[in-house]
Every structure is written in C-alpha cells, then in structure tokens.
C-alpha atoms as a PDB file:
ATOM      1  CA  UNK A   1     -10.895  -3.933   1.141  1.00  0.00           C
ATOM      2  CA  UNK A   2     -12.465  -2.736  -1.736  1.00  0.00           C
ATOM      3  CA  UNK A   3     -11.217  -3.371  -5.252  1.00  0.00           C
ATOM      4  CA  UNK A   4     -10.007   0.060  -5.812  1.00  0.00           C
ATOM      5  CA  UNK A   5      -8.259   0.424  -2.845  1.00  0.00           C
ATOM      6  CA  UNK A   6      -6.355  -2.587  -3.686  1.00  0.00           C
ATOM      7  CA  UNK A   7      -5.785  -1.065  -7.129  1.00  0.00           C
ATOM      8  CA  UNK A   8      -4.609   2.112  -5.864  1.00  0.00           C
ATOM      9  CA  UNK A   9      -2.397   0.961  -3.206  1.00  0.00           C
ATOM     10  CA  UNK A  10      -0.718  -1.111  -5.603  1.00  0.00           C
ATOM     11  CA  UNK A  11       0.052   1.555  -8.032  1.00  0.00           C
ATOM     12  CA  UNK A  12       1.691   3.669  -5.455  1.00  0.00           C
ATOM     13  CA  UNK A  13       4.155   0.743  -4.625  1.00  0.00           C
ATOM     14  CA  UNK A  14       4.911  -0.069  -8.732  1.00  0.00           C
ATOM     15  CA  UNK A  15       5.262   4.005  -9.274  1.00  0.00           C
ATOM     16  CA  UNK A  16       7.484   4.161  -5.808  1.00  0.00           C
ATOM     17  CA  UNK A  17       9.578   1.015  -7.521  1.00  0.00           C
ATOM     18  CA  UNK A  18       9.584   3.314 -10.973  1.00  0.00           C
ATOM     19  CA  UNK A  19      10.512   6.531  -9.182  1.00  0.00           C
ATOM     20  CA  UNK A  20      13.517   4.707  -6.828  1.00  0.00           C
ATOM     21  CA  UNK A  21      14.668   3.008  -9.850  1.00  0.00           C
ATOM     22  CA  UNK A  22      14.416   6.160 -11.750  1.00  0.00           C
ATOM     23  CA  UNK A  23      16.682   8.056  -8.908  1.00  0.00           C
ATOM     24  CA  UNK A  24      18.880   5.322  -9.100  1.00  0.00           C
ATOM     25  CA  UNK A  25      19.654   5.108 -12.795  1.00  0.00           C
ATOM     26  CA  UNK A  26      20.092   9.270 -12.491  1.00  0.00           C
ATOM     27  CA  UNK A  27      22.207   9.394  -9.501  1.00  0.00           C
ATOM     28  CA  UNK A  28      19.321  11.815  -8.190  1.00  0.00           C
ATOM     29  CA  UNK A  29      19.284  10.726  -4.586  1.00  0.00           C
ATOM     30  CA  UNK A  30      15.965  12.483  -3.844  1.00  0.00           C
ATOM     31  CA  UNK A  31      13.897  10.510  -6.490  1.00  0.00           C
ATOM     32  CA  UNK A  32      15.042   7.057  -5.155  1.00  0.00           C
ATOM     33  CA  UNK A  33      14.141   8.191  -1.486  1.00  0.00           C
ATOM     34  CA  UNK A  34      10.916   9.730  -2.688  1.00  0.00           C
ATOM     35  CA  UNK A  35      10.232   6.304  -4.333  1.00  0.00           C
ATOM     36  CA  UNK A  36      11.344   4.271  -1.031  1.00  0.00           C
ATOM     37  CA  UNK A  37       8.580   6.588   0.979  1.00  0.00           C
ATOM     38  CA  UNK A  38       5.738   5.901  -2.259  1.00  0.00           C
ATOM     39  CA  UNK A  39       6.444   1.661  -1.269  1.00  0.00           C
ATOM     40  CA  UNK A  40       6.246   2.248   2.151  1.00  0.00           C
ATOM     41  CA  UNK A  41       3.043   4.374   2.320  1.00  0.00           C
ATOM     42  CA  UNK A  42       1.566   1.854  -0.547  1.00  0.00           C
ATOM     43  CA  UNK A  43       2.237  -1.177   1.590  1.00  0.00           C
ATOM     44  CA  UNK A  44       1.443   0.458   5.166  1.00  0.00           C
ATOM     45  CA  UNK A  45      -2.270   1.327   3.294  1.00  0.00           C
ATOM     46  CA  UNK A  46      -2.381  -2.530   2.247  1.00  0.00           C
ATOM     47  CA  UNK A  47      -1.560  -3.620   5.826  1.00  0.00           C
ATOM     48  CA  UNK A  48      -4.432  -0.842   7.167  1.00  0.00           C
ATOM     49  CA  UNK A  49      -7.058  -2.303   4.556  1.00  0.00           C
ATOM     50  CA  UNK A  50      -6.661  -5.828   5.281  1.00  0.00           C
ATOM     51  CA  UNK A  51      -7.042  -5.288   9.025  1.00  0.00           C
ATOM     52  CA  UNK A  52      -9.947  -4.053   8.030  1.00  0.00           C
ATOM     53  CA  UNK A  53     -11.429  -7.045   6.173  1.00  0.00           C
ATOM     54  CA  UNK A  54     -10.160  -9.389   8.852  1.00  0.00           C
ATOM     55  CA  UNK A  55     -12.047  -7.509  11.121  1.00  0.00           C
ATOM     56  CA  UNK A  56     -15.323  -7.466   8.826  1.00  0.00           C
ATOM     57  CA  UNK A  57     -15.105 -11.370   8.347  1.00  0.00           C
ATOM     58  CA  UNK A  58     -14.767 -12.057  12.262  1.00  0.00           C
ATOM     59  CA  UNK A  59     -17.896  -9.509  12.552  1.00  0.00           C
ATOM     60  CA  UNK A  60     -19.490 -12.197   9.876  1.00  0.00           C
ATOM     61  CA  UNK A  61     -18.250 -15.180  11.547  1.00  0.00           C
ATOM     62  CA  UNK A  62     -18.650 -14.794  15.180  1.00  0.00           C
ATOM     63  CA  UNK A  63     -21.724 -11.625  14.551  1.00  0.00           C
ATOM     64  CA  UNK A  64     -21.571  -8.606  16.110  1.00  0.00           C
ATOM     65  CA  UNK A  65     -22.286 -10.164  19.827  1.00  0.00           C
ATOM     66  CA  UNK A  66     -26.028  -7.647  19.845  1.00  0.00           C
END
C-alpha cells in the first residue's frame, strides 16, 4: 500500500468521525449516517490495500512460481 493511499484512507475515516460527530451534536440524522458510511468506506479501502501488500510480500517470499 502506498503511502498516500494510507494517507487518504485515513482521512476519510477522521472526516467520517468529524461528520458523525457533527450530525450528532446537530441532531441532523443524515450527517451522522453520512459520516458512519465515510468510516466504513475508509476502513473497507484499508482492508482492500493491505490484501494487497500481503499478497506482494508472499509474491517476494515464495517468487512468483515462473
């Protein structure tokens, strides 16, 4: 996982904490959820990207089996 993907993914789960706790303080219902979907989407990326690397260091570990 690159750097910046790390970086990005975790900014859209601290803004998706902001925005639910945002809705929350407001009583606007739609914010909070739209915050709880922003942590979700954030943390299903981080789960996606270090698959990824796992992947890449078996590839390194075991080679490509060519």
């Amino acid at each position: 996982m690159s750097f910046l993907d790390k970086l990005k993914n975790k900014t859209q789960k601290a803004m998706g904490q902001g925005k639910e706790e945002a809705g929350r303080q407001t009583g606007d219902r739609s914010m909070e959820a739209e915050g709880r979907r922003d942590q979700a989407a954030g943390g299903t990326k981080q789960v996606g990207e270090k698959a990824k690397d796992a992947a890449q260091e078996a590839r390194r570990t075991f080679g490509t089996g060519s």
